[in-house]
C-alpha atoms as a PDB file:
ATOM      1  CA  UNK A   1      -2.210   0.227  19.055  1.00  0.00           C
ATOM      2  CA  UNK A   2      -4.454  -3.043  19.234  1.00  0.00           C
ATOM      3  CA  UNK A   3      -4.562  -3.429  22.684  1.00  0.00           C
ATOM      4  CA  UNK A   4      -4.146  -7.447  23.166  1.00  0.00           C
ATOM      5  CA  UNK A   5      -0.838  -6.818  24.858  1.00  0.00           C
ATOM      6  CA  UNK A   6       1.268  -7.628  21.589  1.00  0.00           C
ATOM      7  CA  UNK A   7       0.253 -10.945  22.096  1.00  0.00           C
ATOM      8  CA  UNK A   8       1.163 -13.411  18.481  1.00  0.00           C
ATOM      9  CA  UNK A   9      -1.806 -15.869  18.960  1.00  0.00           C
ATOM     10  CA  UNK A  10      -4.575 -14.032  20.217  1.00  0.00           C
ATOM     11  CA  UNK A  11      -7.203 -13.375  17.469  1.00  0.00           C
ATOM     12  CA  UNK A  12     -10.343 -11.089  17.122  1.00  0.00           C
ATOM     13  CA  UNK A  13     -10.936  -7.308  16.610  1.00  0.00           C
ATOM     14  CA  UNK A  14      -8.613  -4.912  18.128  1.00  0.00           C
ATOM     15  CA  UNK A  15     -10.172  -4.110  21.152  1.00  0.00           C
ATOM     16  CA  UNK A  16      -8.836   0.019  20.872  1.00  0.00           C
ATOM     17  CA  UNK A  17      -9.759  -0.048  17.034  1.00  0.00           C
ATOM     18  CA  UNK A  18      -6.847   1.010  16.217  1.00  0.00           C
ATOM     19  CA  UNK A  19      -5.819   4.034  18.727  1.00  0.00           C
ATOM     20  CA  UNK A  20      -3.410   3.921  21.561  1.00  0.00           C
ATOM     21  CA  UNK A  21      -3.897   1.800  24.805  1.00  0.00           C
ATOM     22  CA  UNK A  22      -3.775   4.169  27.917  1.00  0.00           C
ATOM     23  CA  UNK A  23      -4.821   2.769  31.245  1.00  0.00           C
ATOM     24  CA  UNK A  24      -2.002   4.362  33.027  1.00  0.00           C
ATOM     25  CA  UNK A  25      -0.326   1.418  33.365  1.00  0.00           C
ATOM     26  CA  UNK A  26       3.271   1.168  31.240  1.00  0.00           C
ATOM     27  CA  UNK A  27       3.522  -2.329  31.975  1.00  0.00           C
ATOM     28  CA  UNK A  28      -0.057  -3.340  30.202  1.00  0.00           C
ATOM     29  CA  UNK A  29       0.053  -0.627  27.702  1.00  0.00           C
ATOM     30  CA  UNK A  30       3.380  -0.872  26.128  1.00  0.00           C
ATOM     31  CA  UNK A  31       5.080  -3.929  24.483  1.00  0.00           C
ATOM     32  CA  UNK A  32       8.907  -4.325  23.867  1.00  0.00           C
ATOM     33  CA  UNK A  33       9.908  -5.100  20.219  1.00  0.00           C
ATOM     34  CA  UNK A  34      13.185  -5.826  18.342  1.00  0.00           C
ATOM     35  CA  UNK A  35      14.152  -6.227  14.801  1.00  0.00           C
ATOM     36  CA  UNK A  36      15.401  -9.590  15.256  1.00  0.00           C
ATOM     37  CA  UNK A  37      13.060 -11.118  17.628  1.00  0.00           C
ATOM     38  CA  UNK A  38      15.659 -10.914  20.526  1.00  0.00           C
ATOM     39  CA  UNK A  39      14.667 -12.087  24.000  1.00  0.00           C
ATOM     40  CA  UNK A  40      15.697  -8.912  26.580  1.00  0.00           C
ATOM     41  CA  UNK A  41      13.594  -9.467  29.430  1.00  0.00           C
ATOM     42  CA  UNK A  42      10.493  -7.921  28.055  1.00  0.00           C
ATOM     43  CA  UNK A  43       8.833 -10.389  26.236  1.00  0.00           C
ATOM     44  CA  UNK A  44      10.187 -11.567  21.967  1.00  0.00           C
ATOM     45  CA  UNK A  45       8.484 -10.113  19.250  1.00  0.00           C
ATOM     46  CA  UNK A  46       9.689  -9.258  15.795  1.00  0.00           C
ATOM     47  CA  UNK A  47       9.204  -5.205  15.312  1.00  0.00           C
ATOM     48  CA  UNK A  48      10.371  -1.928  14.956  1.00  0.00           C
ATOM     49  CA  UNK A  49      10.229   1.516  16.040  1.00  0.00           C
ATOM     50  CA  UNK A  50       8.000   4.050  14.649  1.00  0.00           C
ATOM     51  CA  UNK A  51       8.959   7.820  15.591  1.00  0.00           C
ATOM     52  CA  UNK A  52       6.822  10.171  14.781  1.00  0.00           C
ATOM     53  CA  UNK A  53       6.831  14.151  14.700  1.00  0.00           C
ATOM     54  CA  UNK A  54       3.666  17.092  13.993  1.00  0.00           C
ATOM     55  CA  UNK A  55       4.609  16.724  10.773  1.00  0.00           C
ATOM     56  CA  UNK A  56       4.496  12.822  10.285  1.00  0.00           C
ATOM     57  CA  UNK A  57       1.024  10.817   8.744  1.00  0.00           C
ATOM     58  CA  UNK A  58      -1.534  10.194  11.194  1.00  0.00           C
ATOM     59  CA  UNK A  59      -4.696   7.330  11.463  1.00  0.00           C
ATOM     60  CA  UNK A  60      -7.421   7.791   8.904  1.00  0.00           C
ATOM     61  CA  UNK A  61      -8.766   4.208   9.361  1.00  0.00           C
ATOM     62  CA  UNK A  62     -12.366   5.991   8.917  1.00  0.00           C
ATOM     63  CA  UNK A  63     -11.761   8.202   6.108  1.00  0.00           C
ATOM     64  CA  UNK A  64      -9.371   6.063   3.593  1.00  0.00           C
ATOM     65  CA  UNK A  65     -11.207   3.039   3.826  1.00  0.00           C
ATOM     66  CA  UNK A  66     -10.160  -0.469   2.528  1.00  0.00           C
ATOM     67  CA  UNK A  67     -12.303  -3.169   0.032  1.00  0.00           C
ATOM     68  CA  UNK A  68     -11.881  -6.325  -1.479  1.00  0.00           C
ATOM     69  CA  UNK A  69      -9.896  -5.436  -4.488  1.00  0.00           C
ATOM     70  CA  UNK A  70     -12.998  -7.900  -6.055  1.00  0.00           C
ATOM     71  CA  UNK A  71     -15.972  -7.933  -3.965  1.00  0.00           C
ATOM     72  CA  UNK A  72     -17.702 -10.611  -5.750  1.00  0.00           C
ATOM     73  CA  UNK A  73     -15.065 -13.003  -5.010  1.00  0.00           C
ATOM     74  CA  UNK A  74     -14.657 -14.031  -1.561  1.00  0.00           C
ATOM     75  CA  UNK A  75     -11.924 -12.581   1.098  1.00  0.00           C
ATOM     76  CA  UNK A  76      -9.633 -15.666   0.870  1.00  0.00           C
ATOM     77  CA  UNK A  77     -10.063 -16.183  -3.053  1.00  0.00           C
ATOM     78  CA  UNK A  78      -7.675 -14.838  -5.928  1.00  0.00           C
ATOM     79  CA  UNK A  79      -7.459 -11.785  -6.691  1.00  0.00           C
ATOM     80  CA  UNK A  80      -8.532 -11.160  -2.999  1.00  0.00           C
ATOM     81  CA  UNK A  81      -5.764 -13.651  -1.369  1.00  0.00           C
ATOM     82  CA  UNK A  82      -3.171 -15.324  -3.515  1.00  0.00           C
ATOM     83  CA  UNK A  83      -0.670 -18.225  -1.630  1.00  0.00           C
ATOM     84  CA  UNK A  84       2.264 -18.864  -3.402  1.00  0.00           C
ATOM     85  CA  UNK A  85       3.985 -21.834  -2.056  1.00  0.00           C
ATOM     86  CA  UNK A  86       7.493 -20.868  -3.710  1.00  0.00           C
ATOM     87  CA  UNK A  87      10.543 -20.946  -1.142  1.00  0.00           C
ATOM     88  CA  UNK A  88      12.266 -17.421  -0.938  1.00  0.00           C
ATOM     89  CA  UNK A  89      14.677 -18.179   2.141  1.00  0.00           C
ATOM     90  CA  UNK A  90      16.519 -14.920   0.964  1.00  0.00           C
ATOM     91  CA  UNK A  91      13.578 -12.994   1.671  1.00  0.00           C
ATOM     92  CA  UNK A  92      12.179 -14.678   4.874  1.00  0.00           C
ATOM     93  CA  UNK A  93       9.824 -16.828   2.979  1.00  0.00           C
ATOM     94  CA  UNK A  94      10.893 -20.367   3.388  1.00  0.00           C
ATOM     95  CA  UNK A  95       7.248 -21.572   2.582  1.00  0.00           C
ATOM     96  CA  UNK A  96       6.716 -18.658   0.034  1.00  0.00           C
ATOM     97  CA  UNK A  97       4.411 -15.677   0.392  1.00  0.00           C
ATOM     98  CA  UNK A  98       0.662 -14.922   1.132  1.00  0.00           C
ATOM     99  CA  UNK A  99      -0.383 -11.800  -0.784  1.00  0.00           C
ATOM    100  CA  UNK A 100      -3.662  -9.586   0.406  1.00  0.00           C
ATOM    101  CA  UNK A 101      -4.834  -6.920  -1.742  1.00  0.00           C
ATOM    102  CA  UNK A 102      -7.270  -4.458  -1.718  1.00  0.00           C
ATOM    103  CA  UNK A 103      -8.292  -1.298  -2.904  1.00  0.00           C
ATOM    104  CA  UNK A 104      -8.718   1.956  -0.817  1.00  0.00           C
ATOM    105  CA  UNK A 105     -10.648   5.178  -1.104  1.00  0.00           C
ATOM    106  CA  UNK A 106     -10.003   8.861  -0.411  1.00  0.00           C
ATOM    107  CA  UNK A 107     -13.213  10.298   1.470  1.00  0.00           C
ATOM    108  CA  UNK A 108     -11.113  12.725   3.414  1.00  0.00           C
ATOM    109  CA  UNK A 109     -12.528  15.543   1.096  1.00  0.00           C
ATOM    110  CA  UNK A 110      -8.634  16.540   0.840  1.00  0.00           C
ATOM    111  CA  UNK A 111      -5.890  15.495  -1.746  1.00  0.00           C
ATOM    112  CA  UNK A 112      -3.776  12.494  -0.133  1.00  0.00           C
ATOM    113  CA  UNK A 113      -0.044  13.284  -0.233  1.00  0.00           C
ATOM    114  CA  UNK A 114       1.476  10.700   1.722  1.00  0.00           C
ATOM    115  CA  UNK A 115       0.026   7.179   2.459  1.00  0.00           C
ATOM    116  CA  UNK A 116       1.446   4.287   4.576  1.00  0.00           C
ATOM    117  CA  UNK A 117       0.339   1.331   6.634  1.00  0.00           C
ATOM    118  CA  UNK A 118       1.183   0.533  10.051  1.00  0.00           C
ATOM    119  CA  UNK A 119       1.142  -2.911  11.849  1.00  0.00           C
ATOM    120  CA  UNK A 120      -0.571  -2.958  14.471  1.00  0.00           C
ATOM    121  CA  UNK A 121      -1.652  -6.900  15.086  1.00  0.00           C
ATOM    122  CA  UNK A 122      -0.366 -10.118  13.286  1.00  0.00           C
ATOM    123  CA  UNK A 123       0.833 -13.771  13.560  1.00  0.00           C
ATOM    124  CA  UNK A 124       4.852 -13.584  13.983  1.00  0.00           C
ATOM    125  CA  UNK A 125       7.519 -15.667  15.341  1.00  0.00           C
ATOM    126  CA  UNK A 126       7.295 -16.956  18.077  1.00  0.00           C
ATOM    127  CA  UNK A 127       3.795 -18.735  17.485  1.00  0.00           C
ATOM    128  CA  UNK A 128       3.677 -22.472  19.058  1.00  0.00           C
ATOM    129  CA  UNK A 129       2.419 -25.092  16.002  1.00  0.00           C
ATOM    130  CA  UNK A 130      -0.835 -24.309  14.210  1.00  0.00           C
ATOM    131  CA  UNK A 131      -0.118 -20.102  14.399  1.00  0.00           C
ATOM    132  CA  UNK A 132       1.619 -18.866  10.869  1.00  0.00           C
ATOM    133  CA  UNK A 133       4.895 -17.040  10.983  1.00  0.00           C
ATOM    134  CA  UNK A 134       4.474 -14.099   8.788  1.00  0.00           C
ATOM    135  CA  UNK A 135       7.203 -11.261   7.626  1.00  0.00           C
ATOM    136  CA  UNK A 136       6.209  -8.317   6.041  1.00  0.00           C
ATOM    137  CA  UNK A 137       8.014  -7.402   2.886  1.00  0.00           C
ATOM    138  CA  UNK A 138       8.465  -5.158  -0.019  1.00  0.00           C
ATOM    139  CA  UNK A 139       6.083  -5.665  -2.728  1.00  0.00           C
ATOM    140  CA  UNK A 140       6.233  -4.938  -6.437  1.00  0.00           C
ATOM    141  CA  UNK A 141       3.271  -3.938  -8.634  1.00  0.00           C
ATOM    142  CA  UNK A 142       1.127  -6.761 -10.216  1.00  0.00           C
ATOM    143  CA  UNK A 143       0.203  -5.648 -13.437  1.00  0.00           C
ATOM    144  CA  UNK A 144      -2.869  -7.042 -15.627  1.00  0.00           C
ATOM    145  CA  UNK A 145      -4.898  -8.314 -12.882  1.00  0.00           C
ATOM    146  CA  UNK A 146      -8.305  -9.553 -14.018  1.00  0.00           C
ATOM    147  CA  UNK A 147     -11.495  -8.701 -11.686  1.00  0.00           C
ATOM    148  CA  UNK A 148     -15.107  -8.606 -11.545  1.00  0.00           C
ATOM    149  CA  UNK A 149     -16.055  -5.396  -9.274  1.00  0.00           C
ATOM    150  CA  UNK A 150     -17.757  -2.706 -10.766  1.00  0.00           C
ATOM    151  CA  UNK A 151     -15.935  -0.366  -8.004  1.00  0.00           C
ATOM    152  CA  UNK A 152     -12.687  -1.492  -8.433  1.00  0.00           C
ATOM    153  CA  UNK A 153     -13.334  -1.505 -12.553  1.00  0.00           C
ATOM    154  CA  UNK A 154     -15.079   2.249 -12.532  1.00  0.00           C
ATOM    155  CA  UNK A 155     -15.209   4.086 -14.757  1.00  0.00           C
ATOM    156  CA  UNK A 156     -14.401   1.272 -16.704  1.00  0.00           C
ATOM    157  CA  UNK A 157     -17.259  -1.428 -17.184  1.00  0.00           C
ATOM    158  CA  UNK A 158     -16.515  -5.350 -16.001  1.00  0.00           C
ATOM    159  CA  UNK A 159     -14.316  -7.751 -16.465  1.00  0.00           C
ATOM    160  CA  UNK A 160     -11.656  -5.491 -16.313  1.00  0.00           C
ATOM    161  CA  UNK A 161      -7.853  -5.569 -15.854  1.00  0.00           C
ATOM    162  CA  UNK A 162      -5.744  -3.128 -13.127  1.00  0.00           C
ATOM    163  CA  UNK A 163      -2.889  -2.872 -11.633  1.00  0.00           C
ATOM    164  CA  UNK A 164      -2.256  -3.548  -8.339  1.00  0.00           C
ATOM    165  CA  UNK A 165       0.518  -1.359  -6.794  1.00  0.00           C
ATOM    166  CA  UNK A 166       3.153  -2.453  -4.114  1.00  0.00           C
ATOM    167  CA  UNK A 167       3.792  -1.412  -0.602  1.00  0.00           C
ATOM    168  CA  UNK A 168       7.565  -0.647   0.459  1.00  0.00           C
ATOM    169  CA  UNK A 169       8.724  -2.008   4.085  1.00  0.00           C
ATOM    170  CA  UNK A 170       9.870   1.493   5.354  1.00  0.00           C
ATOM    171  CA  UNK A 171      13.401   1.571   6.844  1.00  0.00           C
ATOM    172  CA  UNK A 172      15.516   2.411   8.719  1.00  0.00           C
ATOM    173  CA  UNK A 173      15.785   0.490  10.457  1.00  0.00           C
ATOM    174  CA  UNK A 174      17.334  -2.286   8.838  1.00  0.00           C
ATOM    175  CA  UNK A 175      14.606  -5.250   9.242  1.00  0.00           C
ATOM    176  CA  UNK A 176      16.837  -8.365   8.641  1.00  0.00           C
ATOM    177  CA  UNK A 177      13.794 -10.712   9.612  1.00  0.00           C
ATOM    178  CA  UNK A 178      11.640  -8.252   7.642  1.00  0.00           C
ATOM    179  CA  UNK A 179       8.271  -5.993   9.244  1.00  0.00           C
ATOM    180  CA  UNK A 180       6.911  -6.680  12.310  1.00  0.00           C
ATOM    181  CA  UNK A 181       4.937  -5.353  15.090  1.00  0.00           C
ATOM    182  CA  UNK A 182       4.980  -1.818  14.341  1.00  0.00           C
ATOM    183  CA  UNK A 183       6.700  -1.723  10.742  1.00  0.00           C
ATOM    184  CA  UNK A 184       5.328   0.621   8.099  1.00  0.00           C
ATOM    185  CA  UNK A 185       4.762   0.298   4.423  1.00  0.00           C
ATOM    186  CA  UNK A 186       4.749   2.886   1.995  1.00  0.00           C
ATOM    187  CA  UNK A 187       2.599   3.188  -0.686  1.00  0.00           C
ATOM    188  CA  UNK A 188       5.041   5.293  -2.571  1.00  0.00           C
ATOM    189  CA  UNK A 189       3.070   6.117  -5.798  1.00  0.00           C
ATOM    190  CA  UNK A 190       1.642   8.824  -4.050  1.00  0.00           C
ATOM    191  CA  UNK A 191       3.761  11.352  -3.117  1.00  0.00           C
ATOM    192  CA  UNK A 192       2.811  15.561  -2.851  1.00  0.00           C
ATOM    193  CA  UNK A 193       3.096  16.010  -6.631  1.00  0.00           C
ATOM    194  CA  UNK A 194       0.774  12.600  -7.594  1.00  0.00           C
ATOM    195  CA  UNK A 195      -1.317  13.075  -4.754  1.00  0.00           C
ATOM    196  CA  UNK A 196      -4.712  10.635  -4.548  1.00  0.00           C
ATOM    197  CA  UNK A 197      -7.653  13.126  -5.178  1.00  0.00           C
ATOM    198  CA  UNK A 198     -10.940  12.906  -3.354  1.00  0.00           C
ATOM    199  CA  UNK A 199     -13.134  10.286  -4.079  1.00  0.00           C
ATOM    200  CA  UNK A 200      -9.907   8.358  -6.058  1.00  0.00           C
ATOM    201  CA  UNK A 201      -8.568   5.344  -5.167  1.00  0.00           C
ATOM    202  CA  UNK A 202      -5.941   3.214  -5.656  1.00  0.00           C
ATOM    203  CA  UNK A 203      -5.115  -0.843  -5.503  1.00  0.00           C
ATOM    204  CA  UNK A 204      -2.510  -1.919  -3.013  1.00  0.00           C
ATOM    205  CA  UNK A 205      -0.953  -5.351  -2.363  1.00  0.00           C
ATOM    206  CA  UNK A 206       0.740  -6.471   0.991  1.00  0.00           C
ATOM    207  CA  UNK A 207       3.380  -8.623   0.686  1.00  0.00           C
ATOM    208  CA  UNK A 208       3.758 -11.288   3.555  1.00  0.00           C
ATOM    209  CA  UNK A 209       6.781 -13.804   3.600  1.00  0.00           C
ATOM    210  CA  UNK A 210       5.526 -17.380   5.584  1.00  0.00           C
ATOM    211  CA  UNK A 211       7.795 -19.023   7.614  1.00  0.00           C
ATOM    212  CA  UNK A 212       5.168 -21.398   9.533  1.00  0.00           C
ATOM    213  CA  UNK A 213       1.800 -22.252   8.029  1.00  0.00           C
ATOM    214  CA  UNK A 214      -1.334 -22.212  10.440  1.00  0.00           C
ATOM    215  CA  UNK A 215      -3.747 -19.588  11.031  1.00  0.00           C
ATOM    216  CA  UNK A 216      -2.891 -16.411  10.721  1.00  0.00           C
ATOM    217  CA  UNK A 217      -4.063 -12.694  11.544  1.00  0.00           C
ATOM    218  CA  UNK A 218      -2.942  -9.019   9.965  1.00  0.00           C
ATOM    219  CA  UNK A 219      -4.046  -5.434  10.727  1.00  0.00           C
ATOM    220  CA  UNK A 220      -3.481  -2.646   9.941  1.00  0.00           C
ATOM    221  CA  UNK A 221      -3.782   1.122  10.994  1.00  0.00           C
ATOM    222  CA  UNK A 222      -4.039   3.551   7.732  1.00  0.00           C
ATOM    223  CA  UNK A 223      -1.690   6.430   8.137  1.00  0.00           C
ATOM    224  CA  UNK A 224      -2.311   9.638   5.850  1.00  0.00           C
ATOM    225  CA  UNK A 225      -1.170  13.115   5.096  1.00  0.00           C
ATOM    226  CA  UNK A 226      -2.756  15.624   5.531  1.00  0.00           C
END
């Protein structure tokens, strides 16, 4: 759904934005993935499936879109970006976790009953030295959160203080390494009867275990019902 060939170290845009490689050739426009990171034959990368029916989410990159969760603080600044360097082996964290929030926006002009995040693109074992190892994980809400951004504050004035809600690493399958290429997270506070009304919005987190520190990349394609 990027399009660099499921490659761990190659950074930039995704050249597809987001939609489906098709050039009619299987070998370029598919990439193998397991939930352990198992060498087949087909290349290693840590991922999962995603199957998908009529009645599953589909992309609304353009129409839910993302912010700083504070925009007058920069991308790679608390509350924006928070590193926190305590081991969590249990949890695929050995060097702790990097934390991204953000808040998104309903301009579908339709109430939101289902909303999830798909991984598309990011830095995963195996990455040579200098690349981060990242895991996707489960993440719990942050409450009392202190930020500057009228937006984000509305229709409160600033400072103000929100909560930030987690994303849920969707299974099955069973992720023992935890998300991948191609994992989804839930954000399960809104559901068909708390649906997120047009023009509403609502803070997420992502949660993202590091077992390697270097430079890193994460994207994501925004899946929505309806």
């Amino acid at each position: 759904m990027c399009g660099k060939g499921g490659s761990t170290t190659v950074f930039g845009p995704c050249p597809t934005a987001g939609f489906p490689k098709d050039t009619d050739n299987n070998a370029s426009d598919f990439v193998y993935t397991d939930t352990n990171g198992i060498e087949a034959g087909a290349g290693q990368r840590i991922g999962a499936p995603g199957p998908k029916n009529l009645s599953s989410p589909i992309q609304r990159n353009s129409t839910i879109p993302g912010f700083l969760l504070d925009s007058t603080i920069g991308a790679a600044s608390p509350p924006n970006r928070v590193r926190d360097p305590t081991p969590d082996p249990a949890n695929n964290s050995n060097l702790g976790t990097l934390d991204i929030r953000r808040r998104f926006t309903n301009i579908t002009g339709s109430p939101v009953t289902r909303l999830r995040f798909r991984v598309i693109d990011m830095s995963i074992f195996p990455v040579p030295v200098g690349f981060a190892d990242l895991r996707a994980r489960t993440g719990l809400p942050i409450l009392n959160v202190v930020v500057n951004d009228p937006a984000t504050c509305a229709p409160a004035g600033t400072p103000c203080m929100v909560t930030v809600q987690g994303t849920t690493l969707e299974v099955p399958p069973l992720q023992p390494q935890s998300g991948g290429f191609n994992s989804s997270l839930s954000a399960d506070t809104i559901t068909l009867i708390v649906p997120l009304a047009p023009g509403a919005s609502i803070n997420l987190h992502f949660l993202l275990g590091v077992q390697q520190s270097g430079s890193f990349k994460f994207f994501l394609n925004i899946e929505a019902l309806p």
